[in-house]
Structures are given as structure tokens and as C-alpha cells.
N, C-alpha and C. Protein backbone atom coordinates (compact mmCIF):
# COMPACT_ATOMS: atom_id res chain seq x y z
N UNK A 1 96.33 77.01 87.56
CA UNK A 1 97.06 77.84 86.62
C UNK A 1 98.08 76.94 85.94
N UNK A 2 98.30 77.30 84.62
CA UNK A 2 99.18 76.42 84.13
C UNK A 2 100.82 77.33 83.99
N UNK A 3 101.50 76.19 83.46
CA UNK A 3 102.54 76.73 83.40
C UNK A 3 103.10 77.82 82.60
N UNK A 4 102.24 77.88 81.32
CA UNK A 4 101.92 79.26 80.06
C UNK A 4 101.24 80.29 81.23
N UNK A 5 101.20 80.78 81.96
CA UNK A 5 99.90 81.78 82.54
C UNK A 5 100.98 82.81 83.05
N UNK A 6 100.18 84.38 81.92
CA UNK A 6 101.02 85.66 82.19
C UNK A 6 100.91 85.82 83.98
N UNK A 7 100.00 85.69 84.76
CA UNK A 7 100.34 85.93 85.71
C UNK A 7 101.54 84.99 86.39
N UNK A 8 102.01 83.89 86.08
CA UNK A 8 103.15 83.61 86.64
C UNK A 8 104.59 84.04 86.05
N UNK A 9 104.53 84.60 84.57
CA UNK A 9 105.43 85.51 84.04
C UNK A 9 105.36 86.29 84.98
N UNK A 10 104.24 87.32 85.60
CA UNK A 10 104.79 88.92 85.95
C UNK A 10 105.65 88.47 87.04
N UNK A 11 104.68 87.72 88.22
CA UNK A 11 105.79 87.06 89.38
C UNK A 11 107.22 86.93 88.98
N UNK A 12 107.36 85.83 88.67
CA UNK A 12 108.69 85.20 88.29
C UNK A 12 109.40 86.18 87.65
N UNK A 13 109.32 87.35 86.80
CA UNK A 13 109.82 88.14 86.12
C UNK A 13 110.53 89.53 87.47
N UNK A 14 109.37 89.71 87.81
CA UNK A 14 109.37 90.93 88.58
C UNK A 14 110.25 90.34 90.22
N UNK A 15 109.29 89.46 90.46
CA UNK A 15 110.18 88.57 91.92
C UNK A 15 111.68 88.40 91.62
N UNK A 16 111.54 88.10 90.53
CA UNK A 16 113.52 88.34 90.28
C UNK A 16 114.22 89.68 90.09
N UNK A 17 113.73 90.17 89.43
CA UNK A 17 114.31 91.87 88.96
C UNK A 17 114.65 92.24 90.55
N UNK A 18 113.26 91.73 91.48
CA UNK A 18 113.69 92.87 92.83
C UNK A 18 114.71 92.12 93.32
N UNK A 19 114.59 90.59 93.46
CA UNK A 19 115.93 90.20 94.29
C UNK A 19 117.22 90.31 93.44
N UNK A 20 117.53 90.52 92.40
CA UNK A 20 118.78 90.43 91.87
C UNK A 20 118.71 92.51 92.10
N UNK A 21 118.30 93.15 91.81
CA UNK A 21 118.30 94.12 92.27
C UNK A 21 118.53 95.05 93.76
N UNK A 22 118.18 94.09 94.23
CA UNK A 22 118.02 93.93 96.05
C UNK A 22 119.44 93.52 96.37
N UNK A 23 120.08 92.77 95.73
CA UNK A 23 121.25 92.33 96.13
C UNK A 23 122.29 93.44 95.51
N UNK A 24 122.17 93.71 94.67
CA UNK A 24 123.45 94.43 93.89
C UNK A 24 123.10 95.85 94.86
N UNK A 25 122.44 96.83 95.26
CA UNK A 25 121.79 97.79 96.13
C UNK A 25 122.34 97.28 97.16
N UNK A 26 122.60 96.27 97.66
CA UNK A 26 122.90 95.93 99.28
C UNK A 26 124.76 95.84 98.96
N UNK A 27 124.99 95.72 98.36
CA UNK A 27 126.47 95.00 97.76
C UNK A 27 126.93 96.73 97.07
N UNK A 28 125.98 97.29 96.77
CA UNK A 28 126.79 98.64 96.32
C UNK A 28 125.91 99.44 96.16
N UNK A 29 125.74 100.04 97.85
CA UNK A 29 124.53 101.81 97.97
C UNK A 29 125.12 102.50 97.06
N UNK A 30 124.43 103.17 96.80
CA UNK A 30 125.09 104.89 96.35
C UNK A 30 125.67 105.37 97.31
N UNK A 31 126.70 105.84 97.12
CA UNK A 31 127.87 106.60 98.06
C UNK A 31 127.10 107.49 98.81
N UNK A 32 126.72 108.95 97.66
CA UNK A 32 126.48 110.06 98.10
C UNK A 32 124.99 110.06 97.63
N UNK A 33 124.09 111.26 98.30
CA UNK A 33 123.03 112.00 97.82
C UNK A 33 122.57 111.57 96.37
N UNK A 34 122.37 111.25 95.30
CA UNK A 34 122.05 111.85 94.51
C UNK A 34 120.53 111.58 93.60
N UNK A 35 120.38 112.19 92.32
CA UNK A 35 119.14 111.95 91.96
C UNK A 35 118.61 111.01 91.03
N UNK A 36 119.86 110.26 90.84
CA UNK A 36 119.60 109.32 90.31
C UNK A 36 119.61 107.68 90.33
N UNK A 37 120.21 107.30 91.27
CA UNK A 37 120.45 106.19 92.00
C UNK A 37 120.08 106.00 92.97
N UNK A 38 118.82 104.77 93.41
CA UNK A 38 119.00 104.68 94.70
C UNK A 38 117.52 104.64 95.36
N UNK A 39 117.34 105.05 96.74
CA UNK A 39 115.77 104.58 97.52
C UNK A 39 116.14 106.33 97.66
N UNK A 40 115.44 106.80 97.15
CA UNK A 40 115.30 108.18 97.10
C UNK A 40 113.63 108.97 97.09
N UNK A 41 113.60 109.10 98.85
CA UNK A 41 112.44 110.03 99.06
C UNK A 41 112.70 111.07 99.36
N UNK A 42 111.78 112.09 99.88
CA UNK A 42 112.02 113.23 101.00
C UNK A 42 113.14 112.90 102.04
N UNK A 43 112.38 111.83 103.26
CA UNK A 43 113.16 111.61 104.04
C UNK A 43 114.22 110.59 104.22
N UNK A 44 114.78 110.02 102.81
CA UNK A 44 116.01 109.64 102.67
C UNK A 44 116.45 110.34 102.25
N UNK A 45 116.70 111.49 102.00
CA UNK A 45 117.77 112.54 101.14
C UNK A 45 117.92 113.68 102.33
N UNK A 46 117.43 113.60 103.42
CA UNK A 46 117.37 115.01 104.41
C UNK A 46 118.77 114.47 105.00
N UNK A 47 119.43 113.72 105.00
CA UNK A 47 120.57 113.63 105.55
C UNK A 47 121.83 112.80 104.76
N UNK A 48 122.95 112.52 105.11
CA UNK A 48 123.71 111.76 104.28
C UNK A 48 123.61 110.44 105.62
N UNK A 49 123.65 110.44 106.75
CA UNK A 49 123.10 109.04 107.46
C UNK A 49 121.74 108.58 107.06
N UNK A 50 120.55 109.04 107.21
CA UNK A 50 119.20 108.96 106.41
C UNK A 50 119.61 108.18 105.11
N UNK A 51 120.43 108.73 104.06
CA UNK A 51 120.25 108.30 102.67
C UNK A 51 120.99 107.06 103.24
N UNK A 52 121.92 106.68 103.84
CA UNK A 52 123.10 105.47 103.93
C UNK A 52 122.33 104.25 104.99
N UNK A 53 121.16 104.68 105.48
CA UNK A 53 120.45 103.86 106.56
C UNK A 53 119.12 103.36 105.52
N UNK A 54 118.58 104.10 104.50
CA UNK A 54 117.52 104.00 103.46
C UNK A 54 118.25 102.84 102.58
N UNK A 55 119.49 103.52 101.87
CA UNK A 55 119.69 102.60 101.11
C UNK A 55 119.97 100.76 101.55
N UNK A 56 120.35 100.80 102.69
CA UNK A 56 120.62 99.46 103.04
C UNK A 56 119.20 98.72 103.74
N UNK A 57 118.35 99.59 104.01
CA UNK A 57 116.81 98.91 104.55
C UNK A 57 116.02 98.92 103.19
N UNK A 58 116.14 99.38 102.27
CA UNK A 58 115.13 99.18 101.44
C UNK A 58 115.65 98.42 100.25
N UNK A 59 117.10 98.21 100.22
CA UNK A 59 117.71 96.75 100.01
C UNK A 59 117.07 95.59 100.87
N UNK A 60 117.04 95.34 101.82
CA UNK A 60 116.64 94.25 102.66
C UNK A 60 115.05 93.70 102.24
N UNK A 61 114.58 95.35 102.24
CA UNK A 61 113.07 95.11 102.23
C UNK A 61 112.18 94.95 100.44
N UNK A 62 113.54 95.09 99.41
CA UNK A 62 113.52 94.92 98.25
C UNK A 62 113.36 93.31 98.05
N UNK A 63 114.97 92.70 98.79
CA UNK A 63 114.66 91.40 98.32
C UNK A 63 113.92 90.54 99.14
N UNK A 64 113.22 90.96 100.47
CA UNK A 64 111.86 90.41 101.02
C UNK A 64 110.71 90.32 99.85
N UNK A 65 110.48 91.42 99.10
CA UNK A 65 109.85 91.29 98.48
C UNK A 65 109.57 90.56 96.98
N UNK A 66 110.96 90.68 96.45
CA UNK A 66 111.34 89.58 95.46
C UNK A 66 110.88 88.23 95.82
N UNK A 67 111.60 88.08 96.91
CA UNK A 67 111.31 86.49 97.62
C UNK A 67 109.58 86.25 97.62
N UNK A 68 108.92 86.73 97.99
CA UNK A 68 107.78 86.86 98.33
C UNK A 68 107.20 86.62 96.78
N UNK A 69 107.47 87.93 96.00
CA UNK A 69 106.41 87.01 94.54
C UNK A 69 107.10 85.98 94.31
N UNK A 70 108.38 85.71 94.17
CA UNK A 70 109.09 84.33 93.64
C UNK A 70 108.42 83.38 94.92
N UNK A 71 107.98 83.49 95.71
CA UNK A 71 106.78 82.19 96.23
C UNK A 71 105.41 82.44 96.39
N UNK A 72 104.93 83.33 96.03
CA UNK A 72 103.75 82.85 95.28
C UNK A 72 104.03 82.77 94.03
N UNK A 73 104.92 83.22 92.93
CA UNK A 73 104.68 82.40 91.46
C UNK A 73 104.25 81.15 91.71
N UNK A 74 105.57 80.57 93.19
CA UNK A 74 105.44 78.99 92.90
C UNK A 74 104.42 78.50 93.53
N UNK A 75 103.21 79.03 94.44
CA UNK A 75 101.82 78.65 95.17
C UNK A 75 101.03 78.73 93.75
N UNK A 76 101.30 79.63 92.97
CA UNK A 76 100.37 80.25 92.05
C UNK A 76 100.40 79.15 91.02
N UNK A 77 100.91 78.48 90.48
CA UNK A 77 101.09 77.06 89.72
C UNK A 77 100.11 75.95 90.25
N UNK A 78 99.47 76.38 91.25
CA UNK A 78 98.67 75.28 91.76
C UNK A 78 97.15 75.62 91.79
N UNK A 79 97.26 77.16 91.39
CA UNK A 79 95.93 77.84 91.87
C UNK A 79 94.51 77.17 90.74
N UNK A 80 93.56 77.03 91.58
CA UNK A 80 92.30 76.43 90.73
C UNK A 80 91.96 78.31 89.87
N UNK A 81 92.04 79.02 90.30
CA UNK A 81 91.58 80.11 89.49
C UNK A 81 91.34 80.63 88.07
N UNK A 82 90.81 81.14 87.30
CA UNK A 82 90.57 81.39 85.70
C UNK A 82 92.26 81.93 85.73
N UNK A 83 92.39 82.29 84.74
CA UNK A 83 93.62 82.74 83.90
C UNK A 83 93.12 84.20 84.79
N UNK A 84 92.23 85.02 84.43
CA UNK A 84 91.62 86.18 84.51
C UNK A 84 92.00 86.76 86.09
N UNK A 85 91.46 85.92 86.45
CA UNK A 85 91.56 85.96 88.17
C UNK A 85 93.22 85.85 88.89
N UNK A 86 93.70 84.55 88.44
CA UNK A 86 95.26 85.06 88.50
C UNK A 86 96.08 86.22 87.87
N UNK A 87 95.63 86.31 86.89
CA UNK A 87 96.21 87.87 86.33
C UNK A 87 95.80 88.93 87.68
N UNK A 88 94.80 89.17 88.17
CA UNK A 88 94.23 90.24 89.00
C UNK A 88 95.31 90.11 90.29
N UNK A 89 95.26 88.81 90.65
CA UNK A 89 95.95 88.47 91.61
C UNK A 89 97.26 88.91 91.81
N UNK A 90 97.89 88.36 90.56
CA UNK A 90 99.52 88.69 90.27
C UNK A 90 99.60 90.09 90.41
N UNK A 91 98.76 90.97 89.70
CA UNK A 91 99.34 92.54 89.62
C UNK A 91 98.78 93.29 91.42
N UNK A 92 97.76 92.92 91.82
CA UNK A 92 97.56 93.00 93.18
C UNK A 92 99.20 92.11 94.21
N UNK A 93 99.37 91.53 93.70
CA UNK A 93 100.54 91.31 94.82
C UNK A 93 102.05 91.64 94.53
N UNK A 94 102.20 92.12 92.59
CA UNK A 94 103.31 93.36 92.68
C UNK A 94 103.22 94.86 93.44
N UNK A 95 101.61 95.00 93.29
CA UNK A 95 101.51 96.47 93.88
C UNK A 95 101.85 96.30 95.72
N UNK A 96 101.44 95.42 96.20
CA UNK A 96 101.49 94.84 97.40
C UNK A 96 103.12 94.81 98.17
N UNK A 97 103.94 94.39 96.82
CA UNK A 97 104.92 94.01 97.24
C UNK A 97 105.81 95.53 97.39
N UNK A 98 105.31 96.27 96.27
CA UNK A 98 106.07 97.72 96.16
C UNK A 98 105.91 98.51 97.43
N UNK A 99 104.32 98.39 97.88
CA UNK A 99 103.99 99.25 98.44
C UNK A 99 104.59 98.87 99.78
N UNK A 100 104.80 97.37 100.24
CA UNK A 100 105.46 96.91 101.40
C UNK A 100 106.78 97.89 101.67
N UNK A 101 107.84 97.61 100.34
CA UNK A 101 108.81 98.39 100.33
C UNK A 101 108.78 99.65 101.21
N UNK A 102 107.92 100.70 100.46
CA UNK A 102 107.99 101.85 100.17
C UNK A 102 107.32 102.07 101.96
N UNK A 103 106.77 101.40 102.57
CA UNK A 103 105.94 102.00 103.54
C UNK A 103 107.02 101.34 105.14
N UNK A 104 107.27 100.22 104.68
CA UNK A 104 108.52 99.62 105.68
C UNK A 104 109.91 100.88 106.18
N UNK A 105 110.39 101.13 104.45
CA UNK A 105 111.34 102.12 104.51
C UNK A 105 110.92 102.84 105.08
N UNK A 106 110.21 103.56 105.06
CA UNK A 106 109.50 105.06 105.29
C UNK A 106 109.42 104.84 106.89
N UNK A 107 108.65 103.96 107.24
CA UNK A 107 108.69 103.64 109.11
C UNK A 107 109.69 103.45 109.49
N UNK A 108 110.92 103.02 108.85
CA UNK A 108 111.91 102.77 109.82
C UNK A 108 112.95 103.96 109.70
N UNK A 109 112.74 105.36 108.72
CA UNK A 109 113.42 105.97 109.07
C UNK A 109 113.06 107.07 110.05
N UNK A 110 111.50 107.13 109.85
CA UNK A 110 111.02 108.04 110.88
C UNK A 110 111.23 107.23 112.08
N UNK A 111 111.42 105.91 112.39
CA UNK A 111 111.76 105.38 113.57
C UNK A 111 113.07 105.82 114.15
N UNK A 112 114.04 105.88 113.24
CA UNK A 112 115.72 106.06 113.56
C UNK A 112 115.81 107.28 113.65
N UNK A 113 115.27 108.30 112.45
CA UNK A 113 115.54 109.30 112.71
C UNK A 113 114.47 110.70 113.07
N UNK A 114 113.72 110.32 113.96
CA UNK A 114 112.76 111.43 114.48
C UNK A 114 112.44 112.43 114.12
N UNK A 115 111.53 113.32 113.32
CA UNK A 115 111.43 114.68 113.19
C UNK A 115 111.93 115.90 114.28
């Protein structure tokens, strides 16, 4: 892959958004409840400990994931693959990275906080 190749834009683009995002979220939850700020599911909003235990794990598990495309962008600079094929790749390992998020959070609050 060369150094022009949209799939190392989405990485590098997106791998940053989450860690500079990831950080400012860890550096300043949302206080309270609400519907517009924040790691907001079902079971982060059933409590005000829930929402204050969500927001600081899915900070953590935000900029895991930043980190993560920001190193494969930089594996991905080396890749023998078509342009075509790294594109597939790149958007397979944003969805990858979201879904890490979203499924990490989710286990660790049904872990903490039990039905």
C-alpha cells in the first residue's frame, strides 16, 4: 500500500478521532444521565452508577481502539494488497474496532452490575 491509499486515510483519520475522543470522555464524563452526550445504551442509563462506570470503560475501550487502527494504519503501509483489498480491510477493522467498543462495554456492565 502506498502512502496516497484511502484505506490508510480511514485508519489514521478515524484511529485518531477515537483516541483524541477517548481522552477528552475520560478527562470529562458527562455528569448526569442525559441524551445527548456520552456511551449511552439501555444499560448505561438504568442507573446514575451504571452511566458513571459506562462512561469511564468505554473511554478506556474507545482509545484501545483508536490505538489499534492507528497500528494497523502503520502495518497497513507495508501491505502487498490491491488498493481494493486494503480498502475492504480498513472498513472491516473500523467496524471491528466499534463493535469491540460496544460489546466490551456492554460485558462489563452486566459484569458489575447484574440483572
Amino acid at each position: 500500500m502506498n502512502s496516497d491509499s484511502q484505506a490508510l486515510y480511514i485508519l489514521v483519520i478515524t484511529g485518531g478521532i477515537f483516541a483524541i475522543t477517548a481522552m477528552l470522555m475520560y478527562i470529562f464524563p458527562p455528569k448526569r444521565i442525559n441524551f445527548l452526550y456520552g456511551y449511552r445504551t439501555a444499560s448505561s442509563m438504568k442507573s446514575e452508577e451504571s452511566w458513571k462506570f459506562a462512561q469511564r470503560f468505554s473511554a478506556i475501550a474507545m482509545l484501545q481502539s483508536g490505538l489499534g487502527l492507528l497500528l494497523i494504519s502503520g502495518l497497513a503501509t507495508f501491505s502487498p494488497f490491491s488498493e481494493t483489498s486494503n480498502t475492504v480491510i480498513a472498513w472491516i477493522a473500523l467496524i471491528a474496532a466499534i463493535a469491540f467498543m460496544f460489546v466490551r462495554t456492554e460485558k462489563a456492565i452486566k459484569i458489575k452490575f447484574p440483572v
